[in-house]
Protein backbone atom coordinates (compact mmCIF):
# COMPACT_ATOMS: atom_id res chain seq x y z
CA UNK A 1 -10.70 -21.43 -18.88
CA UNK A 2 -8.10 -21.00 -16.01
CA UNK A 3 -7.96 -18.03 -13.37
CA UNK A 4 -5.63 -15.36 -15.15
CA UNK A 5 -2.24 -14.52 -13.10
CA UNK A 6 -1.98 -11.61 -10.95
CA UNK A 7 -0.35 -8.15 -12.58
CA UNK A 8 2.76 -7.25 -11.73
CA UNK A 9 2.19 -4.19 -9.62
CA UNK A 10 -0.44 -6.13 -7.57
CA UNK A 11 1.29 -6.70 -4.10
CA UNK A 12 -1.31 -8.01 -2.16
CA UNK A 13 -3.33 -11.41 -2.43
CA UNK A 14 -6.60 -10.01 -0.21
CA UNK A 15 -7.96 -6.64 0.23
CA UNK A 16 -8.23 -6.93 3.66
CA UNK A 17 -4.58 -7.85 4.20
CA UNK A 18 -3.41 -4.65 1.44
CA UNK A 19 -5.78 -2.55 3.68
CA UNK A 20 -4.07 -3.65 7.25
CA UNK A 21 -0.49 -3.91 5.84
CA UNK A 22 -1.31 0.18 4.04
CA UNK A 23 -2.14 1.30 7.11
CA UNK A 24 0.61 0.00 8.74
CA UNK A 25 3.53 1.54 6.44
CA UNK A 26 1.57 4.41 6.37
CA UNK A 27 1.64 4.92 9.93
CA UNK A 28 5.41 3.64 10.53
CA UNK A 29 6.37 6.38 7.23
CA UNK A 30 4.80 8.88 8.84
CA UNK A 31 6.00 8.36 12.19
CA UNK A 32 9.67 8.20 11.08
CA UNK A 33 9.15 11.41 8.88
CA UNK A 34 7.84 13.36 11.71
CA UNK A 35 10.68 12.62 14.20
CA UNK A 36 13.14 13.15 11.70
CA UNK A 37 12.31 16.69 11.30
CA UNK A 38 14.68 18.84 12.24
CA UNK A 39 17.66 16.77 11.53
CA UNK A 40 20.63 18.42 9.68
CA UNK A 41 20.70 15.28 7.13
CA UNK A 42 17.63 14.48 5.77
CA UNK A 43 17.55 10.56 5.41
CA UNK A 44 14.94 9.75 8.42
CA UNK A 45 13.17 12.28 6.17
CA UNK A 46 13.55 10.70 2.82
CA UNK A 47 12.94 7.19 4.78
CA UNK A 48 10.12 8.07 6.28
CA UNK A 49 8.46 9.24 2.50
CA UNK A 50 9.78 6.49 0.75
CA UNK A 51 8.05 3.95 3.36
CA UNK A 52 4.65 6.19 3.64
CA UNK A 53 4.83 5.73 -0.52
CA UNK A 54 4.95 1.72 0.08
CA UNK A 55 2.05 2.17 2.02
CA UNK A 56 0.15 3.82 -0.41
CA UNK A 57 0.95 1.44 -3.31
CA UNK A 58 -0.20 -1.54 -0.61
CA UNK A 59 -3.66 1.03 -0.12
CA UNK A 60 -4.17 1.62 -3.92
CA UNK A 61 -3.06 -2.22 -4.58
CA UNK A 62 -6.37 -3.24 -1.98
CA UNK A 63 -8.35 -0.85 -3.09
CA UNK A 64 -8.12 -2.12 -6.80
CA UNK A 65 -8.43 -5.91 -5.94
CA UNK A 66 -11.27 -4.89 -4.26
CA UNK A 67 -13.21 -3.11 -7.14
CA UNK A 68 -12.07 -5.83 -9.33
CA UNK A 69 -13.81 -8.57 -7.05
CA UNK A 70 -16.78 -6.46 -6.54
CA UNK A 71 -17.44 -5.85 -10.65
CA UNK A 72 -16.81 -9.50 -10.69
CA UNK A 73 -19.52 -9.96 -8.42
CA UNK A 74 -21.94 -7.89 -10.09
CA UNK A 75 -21.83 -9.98 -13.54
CA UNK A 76 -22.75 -12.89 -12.35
């Protein structure tokens, strides 16, 4: 029996890789967030959230894989 695809929401192929590229639109979200405070329109804002929420799908993405390969692991 073949190797079963990938799910959809999966957006990473390693966990490594889902944990660097997290981290990284984490980091760039929350960097544009922070200097758009203050701003009288609120799209740096929005931005900002929308690419620190990327981030966090890439994180929870790894962080699955990872459990996955580990339980894997453990059965045989």
């Amino acid at each position: 029996m073949g190797r079963g695809k990938n799910p959809w929401w999966q957006t990473t192929k390693t966990p490594k890789g889902g944990f660097i590229l997290g981290g990284i639109w984490i980091f760039l979200g929350s960097a544009r967030a922070v200097t758009a405070i203050g701003e009288p329109i609120g799209w740096s804002l929005i931005l900002g959230l929308l690419t620190a929420l990327l981030g966090a799908a890439y994180l929870i993405s790894a962080l699955l894989l990872r459990r996955r390969q580990r339980s894997q692991a453990d059965e045989e």
